[in-house]
Protein backbone atom coordinates (compact mmCIF):
# COMPACT_ATOMS: atom_id res chain seq x y z
CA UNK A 1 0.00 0.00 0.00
CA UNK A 2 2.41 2.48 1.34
CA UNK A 3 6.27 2.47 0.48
CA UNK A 4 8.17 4.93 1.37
CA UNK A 5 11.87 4.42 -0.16
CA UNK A 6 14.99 6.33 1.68
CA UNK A 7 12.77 9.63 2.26
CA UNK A 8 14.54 12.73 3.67
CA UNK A 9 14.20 16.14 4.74
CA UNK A 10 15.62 19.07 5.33
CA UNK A 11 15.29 22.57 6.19
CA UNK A 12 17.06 25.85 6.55
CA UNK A 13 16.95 27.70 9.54
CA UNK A 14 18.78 31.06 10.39
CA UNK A 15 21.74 29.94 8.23
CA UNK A 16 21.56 26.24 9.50
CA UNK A 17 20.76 22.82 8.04
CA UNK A 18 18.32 21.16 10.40
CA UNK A 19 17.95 17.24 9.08
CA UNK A 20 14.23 17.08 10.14
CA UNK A 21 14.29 13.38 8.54
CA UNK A 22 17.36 11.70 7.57
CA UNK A 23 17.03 8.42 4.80
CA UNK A 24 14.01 6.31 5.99
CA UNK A 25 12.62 3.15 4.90
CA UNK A 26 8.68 2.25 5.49
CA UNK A 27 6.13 0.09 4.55
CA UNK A 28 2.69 -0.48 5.60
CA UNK A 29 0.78 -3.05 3.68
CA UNK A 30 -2.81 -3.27 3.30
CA UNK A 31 -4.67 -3.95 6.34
CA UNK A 32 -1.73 -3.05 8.50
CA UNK A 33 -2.16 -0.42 11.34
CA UNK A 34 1.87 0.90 12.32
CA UNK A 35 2.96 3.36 14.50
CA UNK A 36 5.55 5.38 14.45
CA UNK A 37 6.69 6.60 18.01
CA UNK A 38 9.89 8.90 18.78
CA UNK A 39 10.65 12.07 20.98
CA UNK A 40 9.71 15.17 19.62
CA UNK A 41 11.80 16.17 17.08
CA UNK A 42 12.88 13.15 15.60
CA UNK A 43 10.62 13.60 12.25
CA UNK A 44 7.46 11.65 13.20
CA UNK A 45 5.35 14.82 11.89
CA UNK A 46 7.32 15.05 8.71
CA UNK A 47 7.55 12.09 7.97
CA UNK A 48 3.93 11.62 7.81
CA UNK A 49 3.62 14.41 6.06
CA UNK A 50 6.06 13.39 3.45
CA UNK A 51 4.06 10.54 3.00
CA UNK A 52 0.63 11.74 2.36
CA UNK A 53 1.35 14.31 -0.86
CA UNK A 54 1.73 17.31 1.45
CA UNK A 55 5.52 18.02 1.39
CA UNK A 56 8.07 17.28 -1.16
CA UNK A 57 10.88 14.84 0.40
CA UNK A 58 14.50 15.87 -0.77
CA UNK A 59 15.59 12.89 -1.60
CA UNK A 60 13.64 9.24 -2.02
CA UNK A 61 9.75 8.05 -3.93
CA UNK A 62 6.64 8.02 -2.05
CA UNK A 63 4.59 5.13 -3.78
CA UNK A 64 0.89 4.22 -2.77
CA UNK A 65 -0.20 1.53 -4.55
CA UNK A 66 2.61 1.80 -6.81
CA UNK A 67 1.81 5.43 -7.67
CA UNK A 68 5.18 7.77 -6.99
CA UNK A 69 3.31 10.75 -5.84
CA UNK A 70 5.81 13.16 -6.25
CA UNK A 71 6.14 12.58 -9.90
CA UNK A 72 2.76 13.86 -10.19
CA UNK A 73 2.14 17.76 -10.10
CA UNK A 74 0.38 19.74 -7.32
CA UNK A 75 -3.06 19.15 -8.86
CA UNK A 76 -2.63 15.55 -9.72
CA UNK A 77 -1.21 15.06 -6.32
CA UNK A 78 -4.15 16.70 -4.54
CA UNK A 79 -6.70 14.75 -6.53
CA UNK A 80 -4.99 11.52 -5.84
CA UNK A 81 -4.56 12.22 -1.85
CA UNK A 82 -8.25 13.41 -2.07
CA UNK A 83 -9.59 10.17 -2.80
CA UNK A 84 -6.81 7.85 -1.44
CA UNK A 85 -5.62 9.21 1.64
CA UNK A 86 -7.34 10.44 4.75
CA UNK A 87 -6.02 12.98 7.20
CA UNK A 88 -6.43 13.28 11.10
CA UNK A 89 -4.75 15.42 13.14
CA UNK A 90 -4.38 16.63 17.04
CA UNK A 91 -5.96 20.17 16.54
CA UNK A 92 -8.76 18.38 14.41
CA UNK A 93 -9.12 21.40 11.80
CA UNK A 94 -12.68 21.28 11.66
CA UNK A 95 -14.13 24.61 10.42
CA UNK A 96 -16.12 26.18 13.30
CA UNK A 97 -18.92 27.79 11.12
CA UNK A 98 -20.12 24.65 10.21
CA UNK A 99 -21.85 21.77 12.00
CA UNK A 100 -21.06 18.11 12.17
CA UNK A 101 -22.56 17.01 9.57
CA UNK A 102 -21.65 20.05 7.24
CA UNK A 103 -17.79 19.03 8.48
CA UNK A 104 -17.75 15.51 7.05
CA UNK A 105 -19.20 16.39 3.91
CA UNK A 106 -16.28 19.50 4.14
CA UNK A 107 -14.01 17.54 1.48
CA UNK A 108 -16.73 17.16 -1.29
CA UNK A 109 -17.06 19.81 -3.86
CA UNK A 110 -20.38 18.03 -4.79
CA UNK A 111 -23.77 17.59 -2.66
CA UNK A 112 -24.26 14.68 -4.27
CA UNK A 113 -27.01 12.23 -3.11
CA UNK A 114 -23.96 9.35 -2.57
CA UNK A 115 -21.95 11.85 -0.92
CA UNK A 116 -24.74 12.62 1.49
CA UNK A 117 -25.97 9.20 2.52
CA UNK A 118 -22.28 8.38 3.01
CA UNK A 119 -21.88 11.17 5.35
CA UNK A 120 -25.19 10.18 7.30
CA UNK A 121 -23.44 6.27 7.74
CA UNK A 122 -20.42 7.74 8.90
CA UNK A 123 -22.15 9.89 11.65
CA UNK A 124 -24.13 6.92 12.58
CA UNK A 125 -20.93 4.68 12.65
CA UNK A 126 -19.27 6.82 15.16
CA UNK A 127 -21.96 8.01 17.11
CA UNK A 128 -22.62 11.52 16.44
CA UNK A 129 -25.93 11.52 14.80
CA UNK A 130 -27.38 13.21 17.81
CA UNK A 131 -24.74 16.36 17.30
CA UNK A 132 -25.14 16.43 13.71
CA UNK A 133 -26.63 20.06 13.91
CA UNK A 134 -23.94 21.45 16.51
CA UNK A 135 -20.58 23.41 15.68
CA UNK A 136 -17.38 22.39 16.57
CA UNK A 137 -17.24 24.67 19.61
CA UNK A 138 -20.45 22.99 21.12
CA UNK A 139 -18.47 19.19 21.09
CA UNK A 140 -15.72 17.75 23.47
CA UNK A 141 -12.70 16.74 22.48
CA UNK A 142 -13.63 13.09 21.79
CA UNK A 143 -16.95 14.05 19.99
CA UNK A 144 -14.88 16.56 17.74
CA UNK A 145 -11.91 13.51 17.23
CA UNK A 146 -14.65 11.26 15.86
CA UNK A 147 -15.84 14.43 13.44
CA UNK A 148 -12.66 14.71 12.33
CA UNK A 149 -12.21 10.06 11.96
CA UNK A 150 -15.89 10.60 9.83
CA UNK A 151 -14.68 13.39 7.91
CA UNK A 152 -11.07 11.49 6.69
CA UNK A 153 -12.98 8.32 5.85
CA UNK A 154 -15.99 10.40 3.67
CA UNK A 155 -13.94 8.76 -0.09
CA UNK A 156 -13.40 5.73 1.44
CA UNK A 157 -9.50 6.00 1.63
CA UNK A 158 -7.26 2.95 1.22
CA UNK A 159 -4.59 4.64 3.78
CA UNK A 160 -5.26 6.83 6.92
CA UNK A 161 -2.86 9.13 8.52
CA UNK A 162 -3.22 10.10 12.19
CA UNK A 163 -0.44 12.63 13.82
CA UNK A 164 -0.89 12.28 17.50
CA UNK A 165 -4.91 12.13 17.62
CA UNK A 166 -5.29 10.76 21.41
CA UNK A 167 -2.68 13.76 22.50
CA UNK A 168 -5.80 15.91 23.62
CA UNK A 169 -7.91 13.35 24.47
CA UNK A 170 -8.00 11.32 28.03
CA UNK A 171 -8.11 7.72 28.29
CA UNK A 172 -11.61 6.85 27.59
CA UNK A 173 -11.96 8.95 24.36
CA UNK A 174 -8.56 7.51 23.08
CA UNK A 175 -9.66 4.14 23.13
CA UNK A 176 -12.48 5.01 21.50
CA UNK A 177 -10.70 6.71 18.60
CA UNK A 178 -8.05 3.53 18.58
CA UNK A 179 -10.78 1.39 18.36
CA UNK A 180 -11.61 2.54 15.32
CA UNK A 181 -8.28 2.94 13.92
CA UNK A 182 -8.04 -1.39 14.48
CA UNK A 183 -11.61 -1.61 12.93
CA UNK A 184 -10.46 0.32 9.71
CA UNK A 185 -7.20 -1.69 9.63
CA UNK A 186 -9.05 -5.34 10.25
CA UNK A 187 -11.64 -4.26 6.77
CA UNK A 188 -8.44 -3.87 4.87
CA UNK A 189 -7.18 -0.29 4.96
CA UNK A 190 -3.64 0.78 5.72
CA UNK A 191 -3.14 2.73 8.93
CA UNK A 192 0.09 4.94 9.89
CA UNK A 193 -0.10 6.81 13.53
CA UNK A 194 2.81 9.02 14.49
CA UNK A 195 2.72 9.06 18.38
CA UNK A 196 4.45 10.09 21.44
CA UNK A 197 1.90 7.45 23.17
CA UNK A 198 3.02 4.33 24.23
CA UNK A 199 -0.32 3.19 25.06
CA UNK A 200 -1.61 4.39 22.06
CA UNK A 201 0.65 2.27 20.41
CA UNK A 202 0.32 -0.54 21.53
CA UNK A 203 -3.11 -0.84 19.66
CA UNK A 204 -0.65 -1.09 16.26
CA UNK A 205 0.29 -4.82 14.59
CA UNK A 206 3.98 -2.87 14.12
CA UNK A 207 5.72 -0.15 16.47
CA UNK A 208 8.48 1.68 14.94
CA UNK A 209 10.88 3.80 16.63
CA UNK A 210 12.41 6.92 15.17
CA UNK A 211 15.62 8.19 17.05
């Protein structure tokens, strides 16, 4: 599903080279759920963002189902993460004007009939149906973490990418959003989770360290 081949990364800084990743090796086959844990700093953040499209690695391919991503351009790339990749974060960026239910269907450009009934499943599947007409500032953090799972699954993506989603949550809520991770991994998709959480990861098939 997801192989990324001797990635790096670096940036300038005040006249300095800062090696945010140096050459890394991954994969993560279908149906696999890996995490990635390290200190902060070591690269866990770009590395995932390296490998979903969203910054351009110095050196190494990016392949998702054999596709090299960065051999595509910008708009090829964002079409292809649109419908292969899903995104969740810590901060959940889920736009405050808009409800729930509004926030899943966020990624579609179309109000299509599909689009909509797929939204409805998903807010049935993780339990919001009952906030579907609140904003983001109305939810807790757990309720606004599932928005956010709903919302990254609405194209049915192959891989999901998760950068330290249980950091703002406490225990209760974060097995609740694991539990879903291993649900989306056991139906065949490909999950990567960059965490500083060594509970959290122990919910993974595969724990990789980055020093």
């Amino acid at each position: 599903m997801l192989h990324l081949n001797k990635i790096s990364k670096s940036y300038s800084k005040s006249g300095n080279i800062v090696n945010a990743l140096k050459p890394t090796e991954l994969h993560v086959e279908k149906g696999e759920f890996v995490a990635v844990k390290g200190p902060s700093g070591s690269g866990k953040t770009t590395l995932l963002l390296v490998a979903g499209g969203l910054l351009h690695p110095d050196e190494g391919q990016v392949l998702i189902n054999g596709e090299n991503l960065y051999e595509k351009n910008a708009d090829e790339r964002s079409g292809f993460r649109s419908q292969n990749i899903g995104f969740v974060f810590q901060q959940y960026h889920l736009i405050p004007y808009l409800t729930v239910f509004e926030n899943i269907l966020a990624p579609s450009i179309a109000n299509s009939k599909d689009v909509r009934e797929r939204a409805k499943f998903l807010l049935n599947h993780f339990g919001m149906e009952h906030r579907k007409d609140h904003t983001p500032g109305e939810l807790s953090a757990g309720e606004k973490q599932r928005t956010a799972l709903a919302r990254a699954l609405l194209f049915n993506p192959g891989l999901l990418l998760a950068d330290e989603i249980t950091g703002n949550l406490d225990a209760r809520n974060a097995g609740v959003v694991l539990k879903y991770l291993t649900e989306f991994a056991s139906q065949g998709g490909s999950v990567l989770l960059v965490t500083h959480d060594m509970e959290a990861a122990k919910n993974a098939d595969r724990k990789i360290e980055l020093d």
